[in-house]
Protein backbone atom coordinates (compact mmCIF):
# COMPACT_ATOMS: atom_id res chain seq x y z
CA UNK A 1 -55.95 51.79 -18.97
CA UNK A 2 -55.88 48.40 -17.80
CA UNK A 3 -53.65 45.81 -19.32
CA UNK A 4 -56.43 43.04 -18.96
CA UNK A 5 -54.25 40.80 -16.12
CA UNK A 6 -55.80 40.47 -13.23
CA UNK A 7 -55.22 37.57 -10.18
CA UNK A 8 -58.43 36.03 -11.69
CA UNK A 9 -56.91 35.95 -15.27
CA UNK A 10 -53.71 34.94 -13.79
CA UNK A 11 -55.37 32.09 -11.85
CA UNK A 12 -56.95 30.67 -14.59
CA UNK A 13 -54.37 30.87 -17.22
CA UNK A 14 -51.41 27.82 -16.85
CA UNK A 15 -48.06 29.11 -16.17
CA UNK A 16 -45.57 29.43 -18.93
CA UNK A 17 -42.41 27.76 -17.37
CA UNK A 18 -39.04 28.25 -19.87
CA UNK A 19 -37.72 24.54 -20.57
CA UNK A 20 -34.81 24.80 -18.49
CA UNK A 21 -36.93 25.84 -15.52
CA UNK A 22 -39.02 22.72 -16.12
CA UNK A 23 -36.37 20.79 -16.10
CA UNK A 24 -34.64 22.13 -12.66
CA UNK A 25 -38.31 21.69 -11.06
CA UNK A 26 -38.28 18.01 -12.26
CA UNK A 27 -34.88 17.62 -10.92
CA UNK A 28 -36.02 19.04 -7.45
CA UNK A 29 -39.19 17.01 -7.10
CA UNK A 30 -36.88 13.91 -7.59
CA UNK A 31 -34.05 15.09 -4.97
CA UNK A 32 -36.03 15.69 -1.71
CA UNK A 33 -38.02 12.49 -0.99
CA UNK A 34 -39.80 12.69 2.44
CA UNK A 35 -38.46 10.83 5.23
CA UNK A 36 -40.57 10.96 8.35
CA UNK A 37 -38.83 11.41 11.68
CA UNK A 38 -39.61 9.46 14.67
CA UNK A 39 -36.83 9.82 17.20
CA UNK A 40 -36.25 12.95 19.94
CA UNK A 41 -33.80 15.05 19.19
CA UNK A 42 -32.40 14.55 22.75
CA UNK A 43 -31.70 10.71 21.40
CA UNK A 44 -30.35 11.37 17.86
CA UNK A 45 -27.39 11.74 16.71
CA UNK A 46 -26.65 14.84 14.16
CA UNK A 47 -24.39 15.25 10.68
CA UNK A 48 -23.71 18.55 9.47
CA UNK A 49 -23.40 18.85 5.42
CA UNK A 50 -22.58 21.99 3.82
CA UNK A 51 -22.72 22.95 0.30
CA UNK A 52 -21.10 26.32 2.17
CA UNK A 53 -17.33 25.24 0.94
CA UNK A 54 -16.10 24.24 4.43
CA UNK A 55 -13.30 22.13 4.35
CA UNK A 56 -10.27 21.28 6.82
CA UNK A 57 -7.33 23.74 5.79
CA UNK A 58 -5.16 20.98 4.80
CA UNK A 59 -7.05 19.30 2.66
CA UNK A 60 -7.26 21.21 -0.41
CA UNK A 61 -10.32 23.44 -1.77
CA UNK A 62 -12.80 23.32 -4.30
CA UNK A 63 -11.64 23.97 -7.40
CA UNK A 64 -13.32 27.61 -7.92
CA UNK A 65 -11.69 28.16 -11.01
CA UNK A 66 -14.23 26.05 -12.76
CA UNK A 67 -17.09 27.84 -14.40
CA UNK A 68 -19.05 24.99 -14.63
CA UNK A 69 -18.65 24.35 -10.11
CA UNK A 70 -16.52 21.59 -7.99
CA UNK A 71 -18.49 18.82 -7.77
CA UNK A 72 -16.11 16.83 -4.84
CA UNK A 73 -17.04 16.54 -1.25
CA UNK A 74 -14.63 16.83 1.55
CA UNK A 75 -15.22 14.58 4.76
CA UNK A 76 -14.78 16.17 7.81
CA UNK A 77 -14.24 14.62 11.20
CA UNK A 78 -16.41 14.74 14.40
CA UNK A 79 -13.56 15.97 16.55
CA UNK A 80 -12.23 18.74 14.22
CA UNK A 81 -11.53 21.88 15.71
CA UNK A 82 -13.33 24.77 14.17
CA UNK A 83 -9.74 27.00 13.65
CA UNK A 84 -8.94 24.22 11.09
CA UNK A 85 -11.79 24.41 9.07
CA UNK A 86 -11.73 27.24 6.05
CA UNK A 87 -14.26 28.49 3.27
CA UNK A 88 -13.17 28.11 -0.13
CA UNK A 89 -16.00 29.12 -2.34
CA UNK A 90 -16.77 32.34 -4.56
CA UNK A 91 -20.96 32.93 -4.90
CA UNK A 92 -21.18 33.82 -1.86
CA UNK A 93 -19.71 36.54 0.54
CA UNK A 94 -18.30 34.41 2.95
CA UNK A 95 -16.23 37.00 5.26
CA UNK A 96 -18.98 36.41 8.71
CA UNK A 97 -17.63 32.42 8.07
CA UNK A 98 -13.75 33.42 7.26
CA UNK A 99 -14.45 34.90 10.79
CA UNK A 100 -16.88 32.26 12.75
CA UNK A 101 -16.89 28.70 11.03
CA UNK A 102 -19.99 28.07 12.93
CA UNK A 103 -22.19 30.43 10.73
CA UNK A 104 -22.21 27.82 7.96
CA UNK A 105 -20.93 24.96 9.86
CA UNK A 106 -21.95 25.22 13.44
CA UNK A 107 -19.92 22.30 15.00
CA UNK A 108 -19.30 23.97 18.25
CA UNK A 109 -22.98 24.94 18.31
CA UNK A 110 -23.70 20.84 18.02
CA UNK A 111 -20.92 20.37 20.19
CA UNK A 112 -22.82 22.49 23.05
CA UNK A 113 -26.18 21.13 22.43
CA UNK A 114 -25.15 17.20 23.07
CA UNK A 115 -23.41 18.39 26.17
CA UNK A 116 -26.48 20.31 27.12
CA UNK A 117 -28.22 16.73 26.54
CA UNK A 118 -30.57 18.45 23.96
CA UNK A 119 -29.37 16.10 21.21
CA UNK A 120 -28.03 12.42 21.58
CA UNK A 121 -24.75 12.86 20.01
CA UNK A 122 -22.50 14.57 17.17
CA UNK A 123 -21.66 12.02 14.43
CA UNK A 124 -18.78 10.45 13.22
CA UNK A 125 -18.73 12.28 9.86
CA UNK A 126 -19.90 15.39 8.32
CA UNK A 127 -19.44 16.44 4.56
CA UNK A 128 -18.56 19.73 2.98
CA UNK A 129 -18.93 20.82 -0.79
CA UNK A 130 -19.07 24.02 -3.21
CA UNK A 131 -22.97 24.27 -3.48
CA UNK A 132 -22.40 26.10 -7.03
CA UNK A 133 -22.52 24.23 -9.91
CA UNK A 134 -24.07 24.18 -12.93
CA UNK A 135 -23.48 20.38 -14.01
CA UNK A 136 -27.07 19.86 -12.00
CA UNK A 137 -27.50 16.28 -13.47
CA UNK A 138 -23.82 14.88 -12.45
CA UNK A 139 -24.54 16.51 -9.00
CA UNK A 140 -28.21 14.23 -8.88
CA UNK A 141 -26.77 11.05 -10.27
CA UNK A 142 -23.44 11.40 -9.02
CA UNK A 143 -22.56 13.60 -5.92
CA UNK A 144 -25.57 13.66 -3.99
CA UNK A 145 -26.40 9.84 -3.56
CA UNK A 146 -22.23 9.81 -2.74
CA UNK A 147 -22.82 12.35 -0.17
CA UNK A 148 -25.81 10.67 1.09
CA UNK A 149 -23.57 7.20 1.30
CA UNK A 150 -20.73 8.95 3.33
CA UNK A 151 -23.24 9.84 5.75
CA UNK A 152 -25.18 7.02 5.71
CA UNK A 153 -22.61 4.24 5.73
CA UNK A 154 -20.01 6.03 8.34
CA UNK A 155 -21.56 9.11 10.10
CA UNK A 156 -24.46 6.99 12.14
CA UNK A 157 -26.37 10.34 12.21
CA UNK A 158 -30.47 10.05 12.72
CA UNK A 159 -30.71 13.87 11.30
CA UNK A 160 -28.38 16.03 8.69
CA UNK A 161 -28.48 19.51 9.64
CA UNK A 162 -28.28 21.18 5.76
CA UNK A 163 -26.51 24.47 5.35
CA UNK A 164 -26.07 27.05 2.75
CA UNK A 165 -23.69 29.10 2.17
């Protein structure tokens, strides 16, 4: 017995979409505008931001006890050694990063490639954060553009490398 859905039915009827879905779509139509790139990577300079939880281990860490997420940033600077930098972040099993920073924040790996000459430079700033959070509309008005103004005002990167964590 067939329950009548098919990929032709399914194709022709709209999607039902809960509210809150809606909602987060809207939100990530509006967050990702399209910025062509016109430089060589070999002349550009490169940020790293992380919404991985890396931050320098004496500055302190994202609040984690919050159910609702950390919205703060950390800035982190260009010459940092990766033993200095630590994860402090709990959706997601960080224990590859508590042993090689570079997974989620791969500053030695930029580090390499400007010496190899395949980029122009590593920039003056880079930014971590606790990706989690559940206060999406404070992290679109208010984190994100403050992010994007760290990096854009200091960093004088041409390209943001984006990790996860």
């Amino acid at each position: 017995m067939s329950s009548g859905l098919n990929l032709e039915t399914l194709l022709r009827k709209p999607l039902r979409i809960q509210p809150h879905l809606t909602i987060m779509s809207t939100l990530s139509r509006k967050c990702v505008p399209f910025t062509p790139f016109d430089r060589t990577l070999e002349k550009s300079t490169i940020a790293i931001v992380t919404a991985g939880g890396i931050h320098l281990k004496d500055q302190e860490g994202f609040n984690i006890s919050d159910e609702l997420g950390d919205l703060t940033f950390r800035i982190i600077p260009p010459d940092v050694d990766s033993s200095d930098l630590m994860v402090t972040h709990h959706h997601y099993d960080h224990t590859d990063a508590d042993q090689d920073i570079n997974v989620v924040f791969p500053i030695d790996v930029l580090r390499d490639l400007a010496d190899e000459g395949f980029i122009g430079g590593v920039a003056k700033k880079h930014i971590g954060y606790m990706g989690y959070t559940m206060q999406l509309k404070a992290m679109y008005e208010g984190t994100a553009p403050q992010i994007a103004n760290e990096i854009d005002k200091g960093s004088r990167a041409d390209a943001v490398i984006l990790t996860g964590g």
